[in-house]
C-alpha atoms as a PDB file:
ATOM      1  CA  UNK A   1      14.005  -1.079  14.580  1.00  0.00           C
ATOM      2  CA  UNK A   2      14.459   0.104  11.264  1.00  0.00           C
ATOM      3  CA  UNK A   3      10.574  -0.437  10.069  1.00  0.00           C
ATOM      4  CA  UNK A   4       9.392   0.591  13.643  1.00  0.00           C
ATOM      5  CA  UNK A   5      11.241   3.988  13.005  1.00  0.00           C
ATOM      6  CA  UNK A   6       9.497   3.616   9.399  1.00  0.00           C
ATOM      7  CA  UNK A   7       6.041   3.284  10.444  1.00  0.00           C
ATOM      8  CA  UNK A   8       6.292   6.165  13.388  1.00  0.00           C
ATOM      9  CA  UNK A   9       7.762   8.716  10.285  1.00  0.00           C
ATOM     10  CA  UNK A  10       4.909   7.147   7.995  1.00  0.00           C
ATOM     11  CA  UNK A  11       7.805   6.917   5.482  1.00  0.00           C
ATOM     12  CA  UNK A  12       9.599   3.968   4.136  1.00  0.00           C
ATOM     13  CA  UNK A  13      13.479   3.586   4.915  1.00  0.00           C
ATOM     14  CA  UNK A  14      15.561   1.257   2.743  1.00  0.00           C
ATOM     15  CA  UNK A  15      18.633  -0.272   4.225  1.00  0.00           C
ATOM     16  CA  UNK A  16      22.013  -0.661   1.423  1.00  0.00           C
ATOM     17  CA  UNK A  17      25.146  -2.061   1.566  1.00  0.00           C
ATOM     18  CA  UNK A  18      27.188   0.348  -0.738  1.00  0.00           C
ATOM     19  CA  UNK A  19      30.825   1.645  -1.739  1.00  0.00           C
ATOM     20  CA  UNK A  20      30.955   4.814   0.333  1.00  0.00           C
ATOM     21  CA  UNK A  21      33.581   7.575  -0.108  1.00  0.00           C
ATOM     22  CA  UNK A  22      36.912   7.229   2.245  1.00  0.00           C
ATOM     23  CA  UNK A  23      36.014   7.979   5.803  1.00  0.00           C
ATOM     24  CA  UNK A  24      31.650   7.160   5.613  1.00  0.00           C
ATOM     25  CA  UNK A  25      30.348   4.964   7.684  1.00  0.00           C
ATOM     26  CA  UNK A  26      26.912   5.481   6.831  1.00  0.00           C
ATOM     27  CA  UNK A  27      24.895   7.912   4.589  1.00  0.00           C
ATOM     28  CA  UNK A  28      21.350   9.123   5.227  1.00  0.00           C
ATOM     29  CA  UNK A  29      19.998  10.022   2.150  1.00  0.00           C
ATOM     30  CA  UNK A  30      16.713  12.028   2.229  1.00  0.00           C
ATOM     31  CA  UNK A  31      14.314  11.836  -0.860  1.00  0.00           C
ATOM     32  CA  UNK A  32      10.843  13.035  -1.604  1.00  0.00           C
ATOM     33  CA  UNK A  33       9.239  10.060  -0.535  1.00  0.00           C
ATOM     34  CA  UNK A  34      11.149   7.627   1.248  1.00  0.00           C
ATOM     35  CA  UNK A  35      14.564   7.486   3.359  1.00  0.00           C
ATOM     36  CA  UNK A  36      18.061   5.612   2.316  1.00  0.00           C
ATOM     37  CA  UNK A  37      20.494   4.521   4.743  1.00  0.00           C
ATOM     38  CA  UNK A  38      23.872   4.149   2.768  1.00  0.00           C
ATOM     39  CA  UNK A  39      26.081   1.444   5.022  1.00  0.00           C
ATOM     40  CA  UNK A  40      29.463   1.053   4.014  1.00  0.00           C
ATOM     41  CA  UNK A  41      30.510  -2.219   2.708  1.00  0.00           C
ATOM     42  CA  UNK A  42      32.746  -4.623   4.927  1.00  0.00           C
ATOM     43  CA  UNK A  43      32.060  -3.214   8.318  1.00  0.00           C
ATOM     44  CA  UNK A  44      32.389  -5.073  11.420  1.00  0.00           C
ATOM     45  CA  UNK A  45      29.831  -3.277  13.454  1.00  0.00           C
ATOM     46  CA  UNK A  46      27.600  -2.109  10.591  1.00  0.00           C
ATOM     47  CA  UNK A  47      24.712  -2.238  13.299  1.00  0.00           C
ATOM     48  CA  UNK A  48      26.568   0.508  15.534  1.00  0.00           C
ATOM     49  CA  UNK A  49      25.988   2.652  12.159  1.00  0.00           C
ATOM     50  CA  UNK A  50      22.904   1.915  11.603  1.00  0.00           C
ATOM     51  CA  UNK A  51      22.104   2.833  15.347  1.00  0.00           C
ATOM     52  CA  UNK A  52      23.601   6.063  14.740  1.00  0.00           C
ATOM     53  CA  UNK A  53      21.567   6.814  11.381  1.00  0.00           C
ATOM     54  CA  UNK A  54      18.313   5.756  12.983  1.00  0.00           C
ATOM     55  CA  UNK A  55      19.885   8.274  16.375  1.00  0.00           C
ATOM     56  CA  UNK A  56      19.259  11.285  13.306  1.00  0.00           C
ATOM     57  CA  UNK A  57      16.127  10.278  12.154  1.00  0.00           C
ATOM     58  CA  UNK A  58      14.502   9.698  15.650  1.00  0.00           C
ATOM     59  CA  UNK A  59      16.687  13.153  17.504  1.00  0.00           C
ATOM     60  CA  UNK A  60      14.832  15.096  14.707  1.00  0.00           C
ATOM     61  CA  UNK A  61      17.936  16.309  13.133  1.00  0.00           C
ATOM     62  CA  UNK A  62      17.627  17.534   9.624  1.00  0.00           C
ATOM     63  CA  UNK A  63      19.224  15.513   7.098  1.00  0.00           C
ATOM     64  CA  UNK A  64      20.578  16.306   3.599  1.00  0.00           C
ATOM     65  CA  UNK A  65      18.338  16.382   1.000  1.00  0.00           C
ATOM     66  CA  UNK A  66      19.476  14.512  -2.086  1.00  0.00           C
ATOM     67  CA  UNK A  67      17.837  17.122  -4.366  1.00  0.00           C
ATOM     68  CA  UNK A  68      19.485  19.969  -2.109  1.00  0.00           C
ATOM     69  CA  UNK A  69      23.105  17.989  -2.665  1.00  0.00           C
ATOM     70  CA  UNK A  70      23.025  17.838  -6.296  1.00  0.00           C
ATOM     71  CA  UNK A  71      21.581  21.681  -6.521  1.00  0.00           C
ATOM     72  CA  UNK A  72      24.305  23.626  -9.008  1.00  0.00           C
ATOM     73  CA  UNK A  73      24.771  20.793 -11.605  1.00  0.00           C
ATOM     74  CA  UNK A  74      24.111  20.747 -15.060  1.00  0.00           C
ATOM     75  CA  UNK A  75      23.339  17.601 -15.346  1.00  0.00           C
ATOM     76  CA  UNK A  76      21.739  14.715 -12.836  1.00  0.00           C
ATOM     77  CA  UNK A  77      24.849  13.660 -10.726  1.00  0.00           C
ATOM     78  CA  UNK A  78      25.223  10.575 -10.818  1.00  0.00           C
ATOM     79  CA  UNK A  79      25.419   8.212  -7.521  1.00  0.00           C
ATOM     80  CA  UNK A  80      29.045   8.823  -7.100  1.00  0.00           C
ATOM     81  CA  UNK A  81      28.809  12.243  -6.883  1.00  0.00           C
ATOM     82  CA  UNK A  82      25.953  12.623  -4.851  1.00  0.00           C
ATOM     83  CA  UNK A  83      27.679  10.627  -2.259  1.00  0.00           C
ATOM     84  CA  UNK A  84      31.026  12.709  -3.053  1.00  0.00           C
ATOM     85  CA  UNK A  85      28.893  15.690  -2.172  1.00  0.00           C
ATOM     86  CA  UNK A  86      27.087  14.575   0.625  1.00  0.00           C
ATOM     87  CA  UNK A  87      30.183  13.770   2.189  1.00  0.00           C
ATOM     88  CA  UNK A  88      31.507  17.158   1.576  1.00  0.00           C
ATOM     89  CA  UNK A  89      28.393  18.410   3.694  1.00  0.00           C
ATOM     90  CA  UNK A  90      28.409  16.964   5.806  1.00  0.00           C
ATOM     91  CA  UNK A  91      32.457  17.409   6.953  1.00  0.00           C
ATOM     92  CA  UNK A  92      31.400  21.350   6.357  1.00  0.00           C
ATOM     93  CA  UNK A  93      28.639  21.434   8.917  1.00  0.00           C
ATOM     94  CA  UNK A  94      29.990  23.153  11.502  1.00  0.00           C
ATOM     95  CA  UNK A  95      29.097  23.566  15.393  1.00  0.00           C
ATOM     96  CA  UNK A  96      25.673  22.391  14.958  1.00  0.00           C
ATOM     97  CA  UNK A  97      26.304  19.591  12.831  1.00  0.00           C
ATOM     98  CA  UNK A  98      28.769  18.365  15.351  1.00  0.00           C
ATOM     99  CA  UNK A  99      26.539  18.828  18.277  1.00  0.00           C
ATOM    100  CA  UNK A 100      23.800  16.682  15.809  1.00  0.00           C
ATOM    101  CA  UNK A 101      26.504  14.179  15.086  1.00  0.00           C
ATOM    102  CA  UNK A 102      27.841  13.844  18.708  1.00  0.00           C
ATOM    103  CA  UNK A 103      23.391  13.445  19.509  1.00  0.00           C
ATOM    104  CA  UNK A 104      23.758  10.608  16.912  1.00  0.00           C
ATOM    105  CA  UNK A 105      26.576   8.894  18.528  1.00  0.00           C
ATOM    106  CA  UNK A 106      25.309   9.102  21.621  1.00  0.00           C
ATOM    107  CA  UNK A 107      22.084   7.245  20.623  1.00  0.00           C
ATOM    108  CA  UNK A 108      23.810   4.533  18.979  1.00  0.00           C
ATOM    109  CA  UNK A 109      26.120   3.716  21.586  1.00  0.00           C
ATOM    110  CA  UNK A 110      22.509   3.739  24.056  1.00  0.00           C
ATOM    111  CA  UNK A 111      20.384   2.287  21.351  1.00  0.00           C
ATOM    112  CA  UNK A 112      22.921  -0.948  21.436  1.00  0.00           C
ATOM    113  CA  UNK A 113      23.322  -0.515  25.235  1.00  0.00           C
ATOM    114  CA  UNK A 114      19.706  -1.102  25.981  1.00  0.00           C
ATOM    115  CA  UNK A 115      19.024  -3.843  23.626  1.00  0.00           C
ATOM    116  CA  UNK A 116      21.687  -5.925  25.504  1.00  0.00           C
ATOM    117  CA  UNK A 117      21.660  -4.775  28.950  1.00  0.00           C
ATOM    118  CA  UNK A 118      19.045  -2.906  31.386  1.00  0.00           C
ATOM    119  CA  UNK A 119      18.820   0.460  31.023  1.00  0.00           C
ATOM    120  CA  UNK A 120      21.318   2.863  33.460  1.00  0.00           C
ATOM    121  CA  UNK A 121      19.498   5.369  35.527  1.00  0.00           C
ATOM    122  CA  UNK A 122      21.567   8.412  34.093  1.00  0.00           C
ATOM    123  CA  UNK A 123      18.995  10.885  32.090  1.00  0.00           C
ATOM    124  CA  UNK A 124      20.095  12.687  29.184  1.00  0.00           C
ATOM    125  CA  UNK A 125      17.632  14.254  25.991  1.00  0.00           C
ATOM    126  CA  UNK A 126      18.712  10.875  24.291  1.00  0.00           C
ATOM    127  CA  UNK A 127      18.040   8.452  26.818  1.00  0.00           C
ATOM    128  CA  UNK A 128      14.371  10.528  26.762  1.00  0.00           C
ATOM    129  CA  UNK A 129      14.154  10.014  23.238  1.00  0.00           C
ATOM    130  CA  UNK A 130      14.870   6.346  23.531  1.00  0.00           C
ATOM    131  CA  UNK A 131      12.087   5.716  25.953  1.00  0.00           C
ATOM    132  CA  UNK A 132       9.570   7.518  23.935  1.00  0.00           C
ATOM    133  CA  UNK A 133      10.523   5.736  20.823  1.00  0.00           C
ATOM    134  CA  UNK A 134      10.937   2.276  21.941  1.00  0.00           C
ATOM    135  CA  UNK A 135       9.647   1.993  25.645  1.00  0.00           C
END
């Protein structure tokens, strides 16, 4: 899914295990050239949060730039901090972040739905998006 999602965006996504702050799941980090999807460490579903990540990328919804995060420092933040600030970001986003985040849920929970069962005939913006992405 992950290099299908790649090749529509004609950008490359990298997939990482990593320490993320209290609370993450997942992290999608936006750079100048390529994608990063953060996965916390030690999940048992790790797959349901990639689903979700991939449910921003292929909804449309803007992510956080990495550059944009670190904006304000003095210095190049380091990895910690960037993640520290994401975070922060993304808990701040208010009504349309949620509504984005909620879109994002939804996908994932379809996303895994579909790839293990037939599809239900309820229609939904997501569902739409599904079929155009995947078939």
């Amino acid at each position: 899914m992950v290099e299908a999602v790649s090749a529509d965006r004609g950008r490359p996504i990298e997939l990482k295990m990593a320490d993320l702050p209290a609370g993450v799941c997942g992290q999608w980090r936006q750079y100048a050239d390529h994608d990063v999807f953060l996965i916390q460490k030690g999940l048992p579903a790790w797959d349901r949060t990639l689903a979700h990540e991939l449910g921003h990328l292929v909804l449309g919804h803007d992510g956080i730039s990495v550059v944009e995060a670190a904006r304000g420092t003095m210095e190049l933040a380091g990895s910690d901090l960037i993640g520290y600030m994401l975070n922060q970001r993304t808990g701040c986003m208010g009504p349309a972040g949620e509504d984005a985040e909620q879109e994002a849920e939804d996908f994932a929970a379809l996303l895994i739905y579909r790839l293990g069962r037939l599809p239900s005939d309820r229609s939904s913006i997501v569902q739409v998006r599904l079929g155009e992405a995947f078939g």
